[in-house]
PDB file of N, CA and C in Angstrom:
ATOM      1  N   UNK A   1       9.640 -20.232   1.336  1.00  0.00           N
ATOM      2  CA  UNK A   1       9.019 -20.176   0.029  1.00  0.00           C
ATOM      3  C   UNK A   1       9.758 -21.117  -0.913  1.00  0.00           C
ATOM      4  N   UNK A   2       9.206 -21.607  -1.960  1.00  0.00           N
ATOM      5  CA  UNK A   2       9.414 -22.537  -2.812  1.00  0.00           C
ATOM      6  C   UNK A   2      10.236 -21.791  -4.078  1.00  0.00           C
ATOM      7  N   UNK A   3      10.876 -22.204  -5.143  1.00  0.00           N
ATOM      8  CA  UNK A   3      11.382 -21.725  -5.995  1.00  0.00           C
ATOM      9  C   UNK A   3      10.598 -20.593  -6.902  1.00  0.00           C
ATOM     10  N   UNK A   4       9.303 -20.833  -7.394  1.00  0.00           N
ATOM     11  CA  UNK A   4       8.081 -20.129  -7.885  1.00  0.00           C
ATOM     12  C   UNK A   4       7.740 -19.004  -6.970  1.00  0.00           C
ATOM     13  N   UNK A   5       7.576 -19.397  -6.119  1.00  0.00           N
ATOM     14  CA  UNK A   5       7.257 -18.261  -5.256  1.00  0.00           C
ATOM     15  C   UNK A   5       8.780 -16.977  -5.105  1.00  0.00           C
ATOM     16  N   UNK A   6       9.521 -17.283  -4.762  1.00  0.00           N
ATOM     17  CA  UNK A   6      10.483 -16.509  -4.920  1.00  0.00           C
ATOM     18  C   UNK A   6      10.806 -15.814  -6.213  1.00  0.00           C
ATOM     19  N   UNK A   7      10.630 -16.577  -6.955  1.00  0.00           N
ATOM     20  CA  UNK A   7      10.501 -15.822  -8.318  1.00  0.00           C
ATOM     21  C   UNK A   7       9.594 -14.832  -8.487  1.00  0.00           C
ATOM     22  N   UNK A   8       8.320 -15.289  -8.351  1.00  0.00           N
ATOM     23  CA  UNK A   8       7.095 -14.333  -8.153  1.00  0.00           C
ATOM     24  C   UNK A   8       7.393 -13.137  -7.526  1.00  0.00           C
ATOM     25  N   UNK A   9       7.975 -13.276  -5.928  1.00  0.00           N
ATOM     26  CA  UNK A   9       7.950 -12.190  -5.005  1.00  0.00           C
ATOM     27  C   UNK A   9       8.929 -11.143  -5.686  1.00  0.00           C
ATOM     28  N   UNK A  10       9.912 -11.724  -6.342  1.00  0.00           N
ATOM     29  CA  UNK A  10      11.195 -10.964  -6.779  1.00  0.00           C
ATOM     30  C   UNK A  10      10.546  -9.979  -8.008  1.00  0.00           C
ATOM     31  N   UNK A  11       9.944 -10.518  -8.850  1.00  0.00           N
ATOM     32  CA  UNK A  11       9.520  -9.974 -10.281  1.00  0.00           C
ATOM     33  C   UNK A  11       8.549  -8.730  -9.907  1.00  0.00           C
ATOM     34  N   UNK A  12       7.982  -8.873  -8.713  1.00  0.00           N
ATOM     35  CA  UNK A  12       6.980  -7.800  -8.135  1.00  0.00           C
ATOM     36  C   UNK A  12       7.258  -6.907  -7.420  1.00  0.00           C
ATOM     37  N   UNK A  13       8.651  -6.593  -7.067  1.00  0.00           N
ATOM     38  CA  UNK A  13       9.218  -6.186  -5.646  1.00  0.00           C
ATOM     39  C   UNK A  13       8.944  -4.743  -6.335  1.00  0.00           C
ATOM     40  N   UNK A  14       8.467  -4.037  -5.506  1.00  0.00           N
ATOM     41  CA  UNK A  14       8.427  -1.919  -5.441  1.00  0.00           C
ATOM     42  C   UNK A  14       8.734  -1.474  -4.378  1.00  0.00           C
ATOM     43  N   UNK A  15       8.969  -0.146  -4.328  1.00  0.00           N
ATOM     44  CA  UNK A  15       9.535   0.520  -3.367  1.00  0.00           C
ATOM     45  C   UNK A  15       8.479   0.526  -2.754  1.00  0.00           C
ATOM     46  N   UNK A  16       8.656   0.758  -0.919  1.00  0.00           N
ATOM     47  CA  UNK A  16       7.349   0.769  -0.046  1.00  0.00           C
ATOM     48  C   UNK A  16       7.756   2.776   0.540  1.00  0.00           C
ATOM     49  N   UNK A  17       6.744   3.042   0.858  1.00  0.00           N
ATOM     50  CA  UNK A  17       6.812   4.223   1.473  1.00  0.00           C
ATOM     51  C   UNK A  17       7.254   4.652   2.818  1.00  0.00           C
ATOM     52  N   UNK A  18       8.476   5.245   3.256  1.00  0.00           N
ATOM     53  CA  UNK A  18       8.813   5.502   4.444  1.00  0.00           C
ATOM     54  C   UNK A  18       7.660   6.105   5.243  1.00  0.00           C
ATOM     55  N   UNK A  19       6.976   6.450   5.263  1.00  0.00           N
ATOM     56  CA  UNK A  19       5.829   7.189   6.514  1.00  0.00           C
ATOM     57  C   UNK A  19       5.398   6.553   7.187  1.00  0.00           C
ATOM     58  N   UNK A  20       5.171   4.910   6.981  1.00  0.00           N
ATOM     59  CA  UNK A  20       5.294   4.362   8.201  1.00  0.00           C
ATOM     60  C   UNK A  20       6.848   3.703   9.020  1.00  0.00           C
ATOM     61  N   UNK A  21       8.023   4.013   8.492  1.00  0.00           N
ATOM     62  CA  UNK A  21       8.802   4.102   9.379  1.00  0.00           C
ATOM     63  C   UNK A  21       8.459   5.166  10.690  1.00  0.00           C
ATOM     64  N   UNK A  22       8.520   6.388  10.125  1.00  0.00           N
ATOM     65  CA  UNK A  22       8.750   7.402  11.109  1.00  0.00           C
ATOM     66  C   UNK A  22       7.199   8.450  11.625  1.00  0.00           C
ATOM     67  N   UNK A  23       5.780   8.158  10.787  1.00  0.00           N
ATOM     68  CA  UNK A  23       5.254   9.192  11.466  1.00  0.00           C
ATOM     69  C   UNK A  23       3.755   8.077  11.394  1.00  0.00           C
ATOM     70  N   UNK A  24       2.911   8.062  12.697  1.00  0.00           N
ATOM     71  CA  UNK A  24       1.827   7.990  12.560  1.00  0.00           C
ATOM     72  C   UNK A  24       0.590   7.836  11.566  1.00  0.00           C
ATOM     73  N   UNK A  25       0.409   7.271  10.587  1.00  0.00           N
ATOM     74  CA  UNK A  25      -0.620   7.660   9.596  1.00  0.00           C
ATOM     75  C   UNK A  25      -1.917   6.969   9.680  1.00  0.00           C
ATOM     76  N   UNK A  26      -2.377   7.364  10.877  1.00  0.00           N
ATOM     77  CA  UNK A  26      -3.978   6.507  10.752  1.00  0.00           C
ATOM     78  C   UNK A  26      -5.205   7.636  10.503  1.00  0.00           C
ATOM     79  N   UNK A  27      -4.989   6.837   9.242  1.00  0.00           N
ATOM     80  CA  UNK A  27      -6.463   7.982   8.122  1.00  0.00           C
ATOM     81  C   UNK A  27      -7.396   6.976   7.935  1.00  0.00           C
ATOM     82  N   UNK A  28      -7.239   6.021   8.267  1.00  0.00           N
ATOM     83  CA  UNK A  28      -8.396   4.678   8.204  1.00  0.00           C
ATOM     84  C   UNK A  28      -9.141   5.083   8.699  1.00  0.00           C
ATOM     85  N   UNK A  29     -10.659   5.124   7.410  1.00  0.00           N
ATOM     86  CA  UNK A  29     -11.668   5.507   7.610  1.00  0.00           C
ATOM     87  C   UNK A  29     -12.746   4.143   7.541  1.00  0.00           C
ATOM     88  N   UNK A  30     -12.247   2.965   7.830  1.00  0.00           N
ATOM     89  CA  UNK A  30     -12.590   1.735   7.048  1.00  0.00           C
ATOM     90  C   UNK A  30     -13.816   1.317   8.669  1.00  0.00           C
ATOM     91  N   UNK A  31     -14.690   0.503   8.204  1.00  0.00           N
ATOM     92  CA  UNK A  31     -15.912   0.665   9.375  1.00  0.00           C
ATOM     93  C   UNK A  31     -15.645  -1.059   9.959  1.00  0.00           C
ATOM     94  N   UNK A  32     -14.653  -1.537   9.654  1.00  0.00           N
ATOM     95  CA  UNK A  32     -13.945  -2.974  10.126  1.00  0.00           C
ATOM     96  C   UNK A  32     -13.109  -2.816  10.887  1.00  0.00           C
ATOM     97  N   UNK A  33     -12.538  -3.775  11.679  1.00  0.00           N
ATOM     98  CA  UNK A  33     -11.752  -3.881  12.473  1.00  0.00           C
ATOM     99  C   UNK A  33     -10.229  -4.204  11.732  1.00  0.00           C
ATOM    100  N   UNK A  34      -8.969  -3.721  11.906  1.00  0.00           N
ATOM    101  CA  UNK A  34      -8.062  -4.040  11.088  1.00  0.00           C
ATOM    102  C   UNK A  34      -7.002  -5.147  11.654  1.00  0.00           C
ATOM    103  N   UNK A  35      -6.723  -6.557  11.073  1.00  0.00           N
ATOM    104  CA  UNK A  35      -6.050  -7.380  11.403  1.00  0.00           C
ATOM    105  C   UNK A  35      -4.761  -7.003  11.089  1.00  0.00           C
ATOM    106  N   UNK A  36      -3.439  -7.574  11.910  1.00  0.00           N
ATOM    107  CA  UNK A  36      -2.483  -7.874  11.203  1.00  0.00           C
ATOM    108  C   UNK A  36      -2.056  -8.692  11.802  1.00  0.00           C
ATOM    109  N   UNK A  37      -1.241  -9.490  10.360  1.00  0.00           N
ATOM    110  CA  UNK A  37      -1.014 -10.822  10.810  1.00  0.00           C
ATOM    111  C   UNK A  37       1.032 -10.816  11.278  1.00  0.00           C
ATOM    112  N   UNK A  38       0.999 -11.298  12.041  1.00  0.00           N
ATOM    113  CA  UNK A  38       2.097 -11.052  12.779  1.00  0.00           C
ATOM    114  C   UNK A  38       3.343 -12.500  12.158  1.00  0.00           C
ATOM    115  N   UNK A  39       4.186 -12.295  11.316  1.00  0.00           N
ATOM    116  CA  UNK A  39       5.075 -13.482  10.892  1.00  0.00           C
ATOM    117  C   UNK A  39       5.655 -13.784  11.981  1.00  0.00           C
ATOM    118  N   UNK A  40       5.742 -14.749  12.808  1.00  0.00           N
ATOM    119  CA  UNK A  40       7.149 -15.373  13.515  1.00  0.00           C
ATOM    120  C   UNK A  40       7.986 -15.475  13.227  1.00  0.00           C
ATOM    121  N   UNK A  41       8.394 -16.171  11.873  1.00  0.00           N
ATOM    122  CA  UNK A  41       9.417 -16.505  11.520  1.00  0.00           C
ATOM    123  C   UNK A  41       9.922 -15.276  10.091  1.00  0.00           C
ATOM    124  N   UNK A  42       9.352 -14.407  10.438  1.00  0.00           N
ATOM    125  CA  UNK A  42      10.279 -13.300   9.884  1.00  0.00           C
ATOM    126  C   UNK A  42      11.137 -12.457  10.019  1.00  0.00           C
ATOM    127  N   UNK A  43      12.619 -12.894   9.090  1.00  0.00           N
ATOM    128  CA  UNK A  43      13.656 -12.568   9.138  1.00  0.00           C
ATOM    129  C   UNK A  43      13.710 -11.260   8.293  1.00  0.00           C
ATOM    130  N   UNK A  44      12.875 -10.540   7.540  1.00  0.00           N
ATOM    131  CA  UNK A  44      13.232  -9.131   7.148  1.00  0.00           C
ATOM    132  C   UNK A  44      12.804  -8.092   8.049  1.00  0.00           C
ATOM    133  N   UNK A  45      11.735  -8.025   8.805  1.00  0.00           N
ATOM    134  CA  UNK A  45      10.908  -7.747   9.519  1.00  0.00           C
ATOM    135  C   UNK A  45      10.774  -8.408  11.156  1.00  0.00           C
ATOM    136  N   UNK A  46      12.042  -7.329  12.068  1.00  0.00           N
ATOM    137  CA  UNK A  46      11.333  -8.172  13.227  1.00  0.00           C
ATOM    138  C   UNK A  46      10.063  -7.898  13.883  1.00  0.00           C
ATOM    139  N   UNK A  47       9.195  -8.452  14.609  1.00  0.00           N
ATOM    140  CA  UNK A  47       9.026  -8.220  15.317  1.00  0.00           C
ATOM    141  C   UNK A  47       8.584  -6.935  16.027  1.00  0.00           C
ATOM    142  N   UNK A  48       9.383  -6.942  16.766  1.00  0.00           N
ATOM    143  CA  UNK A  48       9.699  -5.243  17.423  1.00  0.00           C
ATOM    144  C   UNK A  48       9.585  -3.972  16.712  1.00  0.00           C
ATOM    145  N   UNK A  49       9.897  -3.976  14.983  1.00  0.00           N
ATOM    146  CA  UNK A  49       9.806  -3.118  14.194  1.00  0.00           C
ATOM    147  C   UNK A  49       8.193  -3.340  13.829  1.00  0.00           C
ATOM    148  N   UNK A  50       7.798  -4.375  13.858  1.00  0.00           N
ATOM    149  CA  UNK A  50       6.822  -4.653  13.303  1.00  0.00           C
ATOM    150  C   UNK A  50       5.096  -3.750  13.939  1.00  0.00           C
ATOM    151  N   UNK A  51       6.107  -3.663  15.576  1.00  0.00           N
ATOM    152  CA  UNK A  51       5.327  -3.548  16.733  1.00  0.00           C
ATOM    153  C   UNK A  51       4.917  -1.883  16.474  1.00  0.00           C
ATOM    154  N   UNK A  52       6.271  -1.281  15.755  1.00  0.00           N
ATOM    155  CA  UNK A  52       6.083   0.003  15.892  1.00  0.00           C
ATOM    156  C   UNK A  52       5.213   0.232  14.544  1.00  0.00           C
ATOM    157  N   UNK A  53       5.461  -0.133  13.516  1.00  0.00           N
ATOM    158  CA  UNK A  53       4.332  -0.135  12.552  1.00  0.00           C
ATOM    159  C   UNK A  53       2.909   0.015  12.724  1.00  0.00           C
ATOM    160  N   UNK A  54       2.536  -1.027  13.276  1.00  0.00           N
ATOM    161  CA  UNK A  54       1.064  -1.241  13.904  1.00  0.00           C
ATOM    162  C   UNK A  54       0.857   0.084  15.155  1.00  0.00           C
ATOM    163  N   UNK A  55       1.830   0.307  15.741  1.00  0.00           N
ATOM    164  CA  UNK A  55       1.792   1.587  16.528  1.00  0.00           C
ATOM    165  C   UNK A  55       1.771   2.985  15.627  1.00  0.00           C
ATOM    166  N   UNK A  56       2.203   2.754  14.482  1.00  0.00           N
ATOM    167  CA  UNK A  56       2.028   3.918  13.599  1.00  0.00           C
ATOM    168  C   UNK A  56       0.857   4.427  13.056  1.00  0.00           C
ATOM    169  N   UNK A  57      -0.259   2.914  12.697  1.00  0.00           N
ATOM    170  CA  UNK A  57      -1.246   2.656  11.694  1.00  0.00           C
ATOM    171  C   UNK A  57      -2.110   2.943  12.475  1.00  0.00           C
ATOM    172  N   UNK A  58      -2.254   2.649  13.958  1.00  0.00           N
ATOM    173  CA  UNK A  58      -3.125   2.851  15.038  1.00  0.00           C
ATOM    174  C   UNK A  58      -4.232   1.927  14.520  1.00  0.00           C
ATOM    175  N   UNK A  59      -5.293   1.542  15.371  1.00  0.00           N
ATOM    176  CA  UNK A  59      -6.244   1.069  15.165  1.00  0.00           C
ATOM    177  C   UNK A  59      -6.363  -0.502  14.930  1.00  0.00           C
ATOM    178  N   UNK A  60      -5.319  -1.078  15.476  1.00  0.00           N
ATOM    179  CA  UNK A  60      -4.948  -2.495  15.229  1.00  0.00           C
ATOM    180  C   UNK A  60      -5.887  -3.114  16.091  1.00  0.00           C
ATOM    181  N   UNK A  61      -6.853  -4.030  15.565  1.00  0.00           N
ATOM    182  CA  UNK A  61      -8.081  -4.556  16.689  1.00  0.00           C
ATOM    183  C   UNK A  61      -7.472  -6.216  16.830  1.00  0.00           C
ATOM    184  N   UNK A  62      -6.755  -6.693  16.048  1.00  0.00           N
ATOM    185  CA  UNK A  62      -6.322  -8.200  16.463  1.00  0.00           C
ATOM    186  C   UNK A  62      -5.069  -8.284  15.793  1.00  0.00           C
ATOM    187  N   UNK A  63      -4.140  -8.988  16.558  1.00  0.00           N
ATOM    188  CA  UNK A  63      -3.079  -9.184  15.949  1.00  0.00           C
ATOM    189  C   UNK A  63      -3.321 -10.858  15.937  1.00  0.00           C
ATOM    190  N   UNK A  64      -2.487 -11.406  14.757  1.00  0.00           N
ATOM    191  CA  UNK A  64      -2.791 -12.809  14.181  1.00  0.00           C
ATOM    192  C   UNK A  64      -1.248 -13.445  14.279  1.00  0.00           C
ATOM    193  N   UNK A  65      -0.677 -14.267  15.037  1.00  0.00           N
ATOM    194  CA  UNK A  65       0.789 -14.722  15.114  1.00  0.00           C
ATOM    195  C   UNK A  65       0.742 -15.699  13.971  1.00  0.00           C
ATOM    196  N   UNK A  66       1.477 -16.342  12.649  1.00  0.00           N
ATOM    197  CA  UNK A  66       1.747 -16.833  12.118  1.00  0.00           C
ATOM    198  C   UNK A  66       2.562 -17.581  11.990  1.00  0.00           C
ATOM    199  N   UNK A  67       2.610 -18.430  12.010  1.00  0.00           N
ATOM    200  CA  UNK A  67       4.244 -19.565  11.824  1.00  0.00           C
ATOM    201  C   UNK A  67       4.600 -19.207  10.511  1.00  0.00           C
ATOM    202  N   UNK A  68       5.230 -18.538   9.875  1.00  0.00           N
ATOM    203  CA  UNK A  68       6.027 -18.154   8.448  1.00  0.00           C
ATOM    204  C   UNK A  68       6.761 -16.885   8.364  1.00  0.00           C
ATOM    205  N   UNK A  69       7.681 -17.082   6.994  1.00  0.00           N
ATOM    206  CA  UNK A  69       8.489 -15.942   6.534  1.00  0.00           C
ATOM    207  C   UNK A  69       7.435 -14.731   6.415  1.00  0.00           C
ATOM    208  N   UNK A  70       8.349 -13.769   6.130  1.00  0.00           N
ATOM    209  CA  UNK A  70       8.037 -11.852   5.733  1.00  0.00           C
ATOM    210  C   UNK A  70       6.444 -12.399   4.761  1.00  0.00           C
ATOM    211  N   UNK A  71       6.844 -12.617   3.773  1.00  0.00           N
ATOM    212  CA  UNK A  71       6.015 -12.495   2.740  1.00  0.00           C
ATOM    213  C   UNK A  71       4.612 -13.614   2.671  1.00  0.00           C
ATOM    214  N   UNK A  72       3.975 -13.573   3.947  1.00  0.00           N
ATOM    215  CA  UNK A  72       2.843 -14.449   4.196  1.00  0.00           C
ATOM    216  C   UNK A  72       1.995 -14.706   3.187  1.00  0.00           C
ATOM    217  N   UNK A  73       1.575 -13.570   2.473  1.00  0.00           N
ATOM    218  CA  UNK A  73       0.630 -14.137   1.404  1.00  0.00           C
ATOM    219  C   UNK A  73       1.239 -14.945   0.159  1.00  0.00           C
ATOM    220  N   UNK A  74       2.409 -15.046   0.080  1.00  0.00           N
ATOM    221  CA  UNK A  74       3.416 -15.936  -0.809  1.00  0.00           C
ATOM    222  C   UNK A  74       3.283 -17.266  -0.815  1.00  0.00           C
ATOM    223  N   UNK A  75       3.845 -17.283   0.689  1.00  0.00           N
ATOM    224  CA  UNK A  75       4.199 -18.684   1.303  1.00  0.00           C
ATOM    225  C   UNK A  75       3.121 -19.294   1.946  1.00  0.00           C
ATOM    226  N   UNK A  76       2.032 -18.917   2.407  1.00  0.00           N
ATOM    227  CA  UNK A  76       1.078 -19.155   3.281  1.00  0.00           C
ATOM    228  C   UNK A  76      -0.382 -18.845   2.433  1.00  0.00           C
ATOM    229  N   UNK A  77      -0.872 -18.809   0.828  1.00  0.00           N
ATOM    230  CA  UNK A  77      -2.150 -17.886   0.879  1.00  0.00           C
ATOM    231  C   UNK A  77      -3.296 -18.206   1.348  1.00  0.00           C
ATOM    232  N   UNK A  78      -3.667 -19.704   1.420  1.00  0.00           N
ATOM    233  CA  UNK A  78      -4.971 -20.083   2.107  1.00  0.00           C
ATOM    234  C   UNK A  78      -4.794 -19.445   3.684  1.00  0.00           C
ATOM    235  N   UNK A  79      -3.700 -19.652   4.351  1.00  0.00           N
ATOM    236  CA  UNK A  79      -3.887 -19.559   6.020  1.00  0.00           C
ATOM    237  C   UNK A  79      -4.262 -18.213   5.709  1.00  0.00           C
ATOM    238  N   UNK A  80      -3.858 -16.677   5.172  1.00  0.00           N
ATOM    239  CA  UNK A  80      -3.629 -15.437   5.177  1.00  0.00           C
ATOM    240  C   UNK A  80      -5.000 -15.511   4.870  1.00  0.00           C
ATOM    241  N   UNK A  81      -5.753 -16.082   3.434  1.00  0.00           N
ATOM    242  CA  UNK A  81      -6.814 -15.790   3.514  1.00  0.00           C
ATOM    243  C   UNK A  81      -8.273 -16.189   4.437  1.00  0.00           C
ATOM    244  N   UNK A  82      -7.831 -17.222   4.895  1.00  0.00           N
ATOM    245  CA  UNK A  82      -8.731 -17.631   5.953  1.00  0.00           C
ATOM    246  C   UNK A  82      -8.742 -17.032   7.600  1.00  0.00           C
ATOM    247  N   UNK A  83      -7.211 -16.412   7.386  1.00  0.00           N
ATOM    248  CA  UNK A  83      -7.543 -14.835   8.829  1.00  0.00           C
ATOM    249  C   UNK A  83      -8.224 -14.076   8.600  1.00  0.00           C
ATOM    250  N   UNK A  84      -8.056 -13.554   6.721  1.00  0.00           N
ATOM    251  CA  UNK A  84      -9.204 -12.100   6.521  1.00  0.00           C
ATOM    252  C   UNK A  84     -10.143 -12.315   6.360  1.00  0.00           C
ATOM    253  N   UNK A  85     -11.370 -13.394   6.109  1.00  0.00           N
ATOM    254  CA  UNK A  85     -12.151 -13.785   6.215  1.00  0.00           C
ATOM    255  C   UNK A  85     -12.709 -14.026   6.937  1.00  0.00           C
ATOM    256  N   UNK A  86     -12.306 -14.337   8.690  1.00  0.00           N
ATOM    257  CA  UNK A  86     -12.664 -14.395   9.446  1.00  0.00           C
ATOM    258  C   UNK A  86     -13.243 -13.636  10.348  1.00  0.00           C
ATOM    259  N   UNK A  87     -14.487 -13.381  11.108  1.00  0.00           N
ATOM    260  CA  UNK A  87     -15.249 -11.885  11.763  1.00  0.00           C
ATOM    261  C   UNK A  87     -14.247 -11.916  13.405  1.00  0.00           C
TER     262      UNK A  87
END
């Protein structure tokens, strides 16, 4: 990310909710298929943690590999938006 952008991400930062660390929560009642886009090159977020997330949320119909940092829609927003847009 660029100087702006880091600024941005910083000024916005909130607490996220532990329940998807530790328990299952798929209440998705949504009639779409749910993407997630998978960072490569994210260093807050490996991977492997990432894996169990999506194992938490259940219902993951495509996973999307990305060449970028944690914060994809930051650093990346056309690519991010041209995955969710996509059928």
């Amino acid at each position: 990310m660029n100087k702006k952008q880091r600024e941005k991400l910083y000024s916005s930062l909130c607490g996220e909710s532990t329940n998807l660390l530790f328990e299952r929560i798929n209440e998705c009642k949504l009639e779409t298929s749910i993407k997630w886009i998978l960072p490569t090159k994210d260093r807050a977020l490996n991977p492997k943690q990432q894996r169990v997330y999506m194992n938490n949320i259940g219902n993951i119909k495509s996973i999307i590999k990305l060449t970028a940092p944690h914060d994809v829609m930051i650093s990346h927003p056309e690519e991010v938006a041209k995955i969710l847009l996509e059928n």
